[in-house]
PDB file of N, CA and C in Angstrom:
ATOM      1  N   UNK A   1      12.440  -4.246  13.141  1.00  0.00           N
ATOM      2  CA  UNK A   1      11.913  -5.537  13.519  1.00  0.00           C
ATOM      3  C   UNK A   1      10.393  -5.448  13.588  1.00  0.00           C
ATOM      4  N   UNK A   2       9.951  -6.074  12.963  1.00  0.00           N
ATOM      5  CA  UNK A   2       7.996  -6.441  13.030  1.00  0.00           C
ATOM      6  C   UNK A   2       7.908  -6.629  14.355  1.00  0.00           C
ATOM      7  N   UNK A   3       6.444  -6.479  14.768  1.00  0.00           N
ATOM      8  CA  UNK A   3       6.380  -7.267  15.805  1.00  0.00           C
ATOM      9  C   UNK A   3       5.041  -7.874  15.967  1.00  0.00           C
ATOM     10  N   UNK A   4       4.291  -8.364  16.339  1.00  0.00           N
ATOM     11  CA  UNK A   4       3.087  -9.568  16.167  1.00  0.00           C
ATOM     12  C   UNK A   4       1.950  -8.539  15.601  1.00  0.00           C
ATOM     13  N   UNK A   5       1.857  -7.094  16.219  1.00  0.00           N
ATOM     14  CA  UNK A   5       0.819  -6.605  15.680  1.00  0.00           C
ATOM     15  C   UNK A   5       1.507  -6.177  14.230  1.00  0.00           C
ATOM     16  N   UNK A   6       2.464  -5.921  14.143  1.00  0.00           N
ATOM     17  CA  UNK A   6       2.477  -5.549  12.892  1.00  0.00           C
ATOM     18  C   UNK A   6       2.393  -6.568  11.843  1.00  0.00           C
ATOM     19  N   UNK A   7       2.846  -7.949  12.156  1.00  0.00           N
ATOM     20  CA  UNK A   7       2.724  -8.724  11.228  1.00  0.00           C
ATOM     21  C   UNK A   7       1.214  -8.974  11.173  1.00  0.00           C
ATOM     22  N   UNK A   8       0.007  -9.328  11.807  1.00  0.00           N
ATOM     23  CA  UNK A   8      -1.229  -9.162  12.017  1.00  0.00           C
ATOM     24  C   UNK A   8      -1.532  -8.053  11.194  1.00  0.00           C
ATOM     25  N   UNK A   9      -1.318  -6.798  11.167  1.00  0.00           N
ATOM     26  CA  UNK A   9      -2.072  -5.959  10.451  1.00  0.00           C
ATOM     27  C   UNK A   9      -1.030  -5.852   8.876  1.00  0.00           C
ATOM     28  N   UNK A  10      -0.017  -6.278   8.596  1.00  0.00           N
ATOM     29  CA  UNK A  10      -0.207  -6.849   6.862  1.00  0.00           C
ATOM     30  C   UNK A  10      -0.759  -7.943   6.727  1.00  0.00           C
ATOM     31  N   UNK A  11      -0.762  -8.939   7.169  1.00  0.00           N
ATOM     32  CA  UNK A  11      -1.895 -10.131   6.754  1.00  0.00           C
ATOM     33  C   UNK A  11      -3.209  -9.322   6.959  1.00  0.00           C
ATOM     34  N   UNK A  12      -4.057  -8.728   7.479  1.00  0.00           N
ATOM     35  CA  UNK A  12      -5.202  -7.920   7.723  1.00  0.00           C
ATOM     36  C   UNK A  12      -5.102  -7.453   5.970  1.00  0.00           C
ATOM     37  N   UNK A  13      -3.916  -6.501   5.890  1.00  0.00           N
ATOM     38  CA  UNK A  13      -3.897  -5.466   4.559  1.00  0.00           C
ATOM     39  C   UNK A  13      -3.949  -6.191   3.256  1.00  0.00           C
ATOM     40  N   UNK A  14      -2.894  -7.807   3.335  1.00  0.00           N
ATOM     41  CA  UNK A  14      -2.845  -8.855   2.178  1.00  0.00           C
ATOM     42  C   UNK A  14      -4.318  -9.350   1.991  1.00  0.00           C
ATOM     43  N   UNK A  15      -4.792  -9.571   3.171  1.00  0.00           N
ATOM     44  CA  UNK A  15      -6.287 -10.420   2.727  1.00  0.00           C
ATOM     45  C   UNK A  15      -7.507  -9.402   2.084  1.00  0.00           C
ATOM     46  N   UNK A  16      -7.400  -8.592   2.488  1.00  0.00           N
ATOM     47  CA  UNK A  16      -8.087  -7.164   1.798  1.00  0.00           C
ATOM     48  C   UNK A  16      -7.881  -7.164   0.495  1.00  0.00           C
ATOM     49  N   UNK A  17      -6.384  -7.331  -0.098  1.00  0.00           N
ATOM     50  CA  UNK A  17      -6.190  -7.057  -1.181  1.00  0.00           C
ATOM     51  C   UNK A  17      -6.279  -7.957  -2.223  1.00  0.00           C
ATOM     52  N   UNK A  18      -6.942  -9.475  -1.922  1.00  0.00           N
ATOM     53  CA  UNK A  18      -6.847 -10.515  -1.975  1.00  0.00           C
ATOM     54  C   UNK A  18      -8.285 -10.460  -2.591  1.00  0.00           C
ATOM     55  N   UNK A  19      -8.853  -9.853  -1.819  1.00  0.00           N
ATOM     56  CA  UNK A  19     -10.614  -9.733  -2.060  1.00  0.00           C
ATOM     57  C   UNK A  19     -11.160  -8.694  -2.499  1.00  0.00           C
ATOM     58  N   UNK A  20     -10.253  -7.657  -2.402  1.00  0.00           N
ATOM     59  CA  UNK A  20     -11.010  -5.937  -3.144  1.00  0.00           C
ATOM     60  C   UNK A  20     -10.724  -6.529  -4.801  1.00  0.00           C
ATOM     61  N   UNK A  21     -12.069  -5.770  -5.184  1.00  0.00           N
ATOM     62  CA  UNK A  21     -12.521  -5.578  -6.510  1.00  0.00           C
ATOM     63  C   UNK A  21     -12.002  -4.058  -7.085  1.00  0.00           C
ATOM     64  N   UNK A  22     -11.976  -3.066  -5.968  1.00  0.00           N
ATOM     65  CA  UNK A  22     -11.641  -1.899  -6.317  1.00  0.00           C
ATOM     66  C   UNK A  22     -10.022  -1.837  -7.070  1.00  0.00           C
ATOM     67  N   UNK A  23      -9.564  -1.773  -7.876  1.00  0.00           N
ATOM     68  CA  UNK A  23      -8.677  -1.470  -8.883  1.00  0.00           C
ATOM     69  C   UNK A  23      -7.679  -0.428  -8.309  1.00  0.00           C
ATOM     70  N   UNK A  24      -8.577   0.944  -8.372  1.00  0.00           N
ATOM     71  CA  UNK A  24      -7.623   2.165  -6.957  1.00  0.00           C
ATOM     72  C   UNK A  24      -6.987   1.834  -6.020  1.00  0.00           C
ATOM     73  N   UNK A  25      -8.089   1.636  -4.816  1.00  0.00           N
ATOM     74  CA  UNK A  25      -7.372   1.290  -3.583  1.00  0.00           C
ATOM     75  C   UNK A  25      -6.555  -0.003  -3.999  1.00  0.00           C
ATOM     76  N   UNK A  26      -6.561  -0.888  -4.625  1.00  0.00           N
ATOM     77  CA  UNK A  26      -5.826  -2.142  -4.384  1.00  0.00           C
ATOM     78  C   UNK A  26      -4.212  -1.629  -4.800  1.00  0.00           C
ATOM     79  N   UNK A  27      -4.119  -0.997  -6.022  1.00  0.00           N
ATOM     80  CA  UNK A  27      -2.920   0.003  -6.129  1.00  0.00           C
ATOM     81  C   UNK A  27      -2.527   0.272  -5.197  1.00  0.00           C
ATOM     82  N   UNK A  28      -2.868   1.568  -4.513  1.00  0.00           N
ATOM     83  CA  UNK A  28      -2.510   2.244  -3.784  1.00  0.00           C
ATOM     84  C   UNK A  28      -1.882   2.362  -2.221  1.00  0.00           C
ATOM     85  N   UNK A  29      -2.788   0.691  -1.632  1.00  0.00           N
ATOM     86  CA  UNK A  29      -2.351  -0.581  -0.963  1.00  0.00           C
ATOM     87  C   UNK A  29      -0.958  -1.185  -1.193  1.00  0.00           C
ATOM     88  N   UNK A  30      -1.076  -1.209  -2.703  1.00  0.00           N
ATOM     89  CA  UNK A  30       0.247  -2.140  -2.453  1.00  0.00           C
ATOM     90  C   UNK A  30       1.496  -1.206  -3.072  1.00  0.00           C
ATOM     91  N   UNK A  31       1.357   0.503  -3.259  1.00  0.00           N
ATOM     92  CA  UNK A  31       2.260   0.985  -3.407  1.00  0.00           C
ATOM     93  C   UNK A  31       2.704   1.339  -1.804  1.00  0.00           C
ATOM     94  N   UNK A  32       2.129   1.571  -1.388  1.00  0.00           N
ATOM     95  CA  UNK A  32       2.355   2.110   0.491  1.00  0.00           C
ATOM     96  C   UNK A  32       3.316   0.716   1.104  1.00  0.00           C
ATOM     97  N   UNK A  33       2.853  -0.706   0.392  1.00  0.00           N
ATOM     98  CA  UNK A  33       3.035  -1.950   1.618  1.00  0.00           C
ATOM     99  C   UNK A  33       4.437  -1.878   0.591  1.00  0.00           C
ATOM    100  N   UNK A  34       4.404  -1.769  -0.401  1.00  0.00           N
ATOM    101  CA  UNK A  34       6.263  -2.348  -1.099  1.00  0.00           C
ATOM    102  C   UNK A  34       7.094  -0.857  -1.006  1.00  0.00           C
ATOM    103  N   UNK A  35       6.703  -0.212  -0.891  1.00  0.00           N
ATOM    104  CA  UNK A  35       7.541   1.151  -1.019  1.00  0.00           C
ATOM    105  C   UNK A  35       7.876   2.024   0.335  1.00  0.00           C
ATOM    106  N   UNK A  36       7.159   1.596   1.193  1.00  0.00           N
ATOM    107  CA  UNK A  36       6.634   2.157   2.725  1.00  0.00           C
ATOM    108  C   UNK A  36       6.639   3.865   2.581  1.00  0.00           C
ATOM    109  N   UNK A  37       5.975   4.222   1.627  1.00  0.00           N
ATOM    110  CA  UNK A  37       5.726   5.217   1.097  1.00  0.00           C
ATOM    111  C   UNK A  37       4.277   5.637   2.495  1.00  0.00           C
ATOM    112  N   UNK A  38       4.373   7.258   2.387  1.00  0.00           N
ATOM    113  CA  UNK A  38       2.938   7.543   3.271  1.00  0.00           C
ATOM    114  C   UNK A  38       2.176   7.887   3.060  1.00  0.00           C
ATOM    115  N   UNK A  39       0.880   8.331   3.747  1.00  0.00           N
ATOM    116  CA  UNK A  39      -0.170   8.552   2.878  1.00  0.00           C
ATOM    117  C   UNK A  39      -0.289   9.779   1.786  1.00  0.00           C
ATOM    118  N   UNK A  40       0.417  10.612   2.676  1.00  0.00           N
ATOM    119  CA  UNK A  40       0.732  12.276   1.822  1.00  0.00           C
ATOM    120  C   UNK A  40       1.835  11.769   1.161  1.00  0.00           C
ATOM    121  N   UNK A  41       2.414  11.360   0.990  1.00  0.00           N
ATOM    122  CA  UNK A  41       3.813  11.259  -0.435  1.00  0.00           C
ATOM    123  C   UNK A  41       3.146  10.496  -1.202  1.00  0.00           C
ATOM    124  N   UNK A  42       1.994   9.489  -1.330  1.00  0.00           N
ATOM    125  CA  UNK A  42       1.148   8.541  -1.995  1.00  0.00           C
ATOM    126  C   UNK A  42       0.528   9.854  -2.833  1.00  0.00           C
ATOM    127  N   UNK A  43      -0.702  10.742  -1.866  1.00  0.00           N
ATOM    128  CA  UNK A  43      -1.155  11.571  -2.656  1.00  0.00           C
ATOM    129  C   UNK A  43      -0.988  12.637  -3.136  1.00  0.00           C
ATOM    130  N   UNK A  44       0.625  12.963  -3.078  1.00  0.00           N
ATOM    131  CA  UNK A  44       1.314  13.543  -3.571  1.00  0.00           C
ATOM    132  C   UNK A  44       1.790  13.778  -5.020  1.00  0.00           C
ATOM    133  N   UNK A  45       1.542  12.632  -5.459  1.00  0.00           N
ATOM    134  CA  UNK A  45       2.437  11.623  -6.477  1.00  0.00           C
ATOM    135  C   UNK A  45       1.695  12.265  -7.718  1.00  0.00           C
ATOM    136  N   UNK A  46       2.798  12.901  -8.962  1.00  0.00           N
ATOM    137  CA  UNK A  46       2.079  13.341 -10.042  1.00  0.00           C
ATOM    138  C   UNK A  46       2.414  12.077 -11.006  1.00  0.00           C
ATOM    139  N   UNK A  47       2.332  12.001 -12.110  1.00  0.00           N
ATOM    140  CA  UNK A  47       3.222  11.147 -13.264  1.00  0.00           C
ATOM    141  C   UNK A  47       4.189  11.423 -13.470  1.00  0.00           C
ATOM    142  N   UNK A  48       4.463  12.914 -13.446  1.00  0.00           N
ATOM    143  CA  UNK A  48       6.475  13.420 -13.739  1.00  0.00           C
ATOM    144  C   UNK A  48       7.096  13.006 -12.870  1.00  0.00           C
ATOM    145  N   UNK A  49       6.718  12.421 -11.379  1.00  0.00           N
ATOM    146  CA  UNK A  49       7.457  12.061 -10.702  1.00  0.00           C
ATOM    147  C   UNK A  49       7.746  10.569 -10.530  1.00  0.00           C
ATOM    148  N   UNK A  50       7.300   9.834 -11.570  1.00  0.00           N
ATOM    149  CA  UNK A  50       7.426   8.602 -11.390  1.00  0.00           C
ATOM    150  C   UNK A  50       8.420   8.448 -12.742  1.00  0.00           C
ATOM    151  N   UNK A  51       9.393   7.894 -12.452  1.00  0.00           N
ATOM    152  CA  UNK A  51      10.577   7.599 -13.351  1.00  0.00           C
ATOM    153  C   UNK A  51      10.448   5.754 -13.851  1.00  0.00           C
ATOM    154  N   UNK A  52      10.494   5.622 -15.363  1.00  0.00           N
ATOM    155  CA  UNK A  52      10.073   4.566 -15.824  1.00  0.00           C
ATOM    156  C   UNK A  52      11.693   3.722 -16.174  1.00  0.00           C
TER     157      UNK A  52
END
């Protein structure tokens, strides 16, 4: 269950991503927010491990 701060800090993370120009982080943002992936399994991540 969300709860007010958490819904507050993805609208915080959506509006960021709404307005970054950066290409990287905006990725990397929205692989963490749809996948609830963490920061070390994010930078973990080779290409062999991503299955197409």
């Amino acid at each position: 269950m969300l709860t007010v701060s958490d819904t507050v800090r993805l609208g915080n993370y959506f509006s960021y991503l709404n307005y970054s120009r950066d290409e990287y982080h905006r990725i990397t943002f929205l692989l963490a927010i749809y996948t609830g992936m963490r920061r070390g399994e994010i930078l973990g991540l080779k290409w062999g491990d991503i299955g197409f």
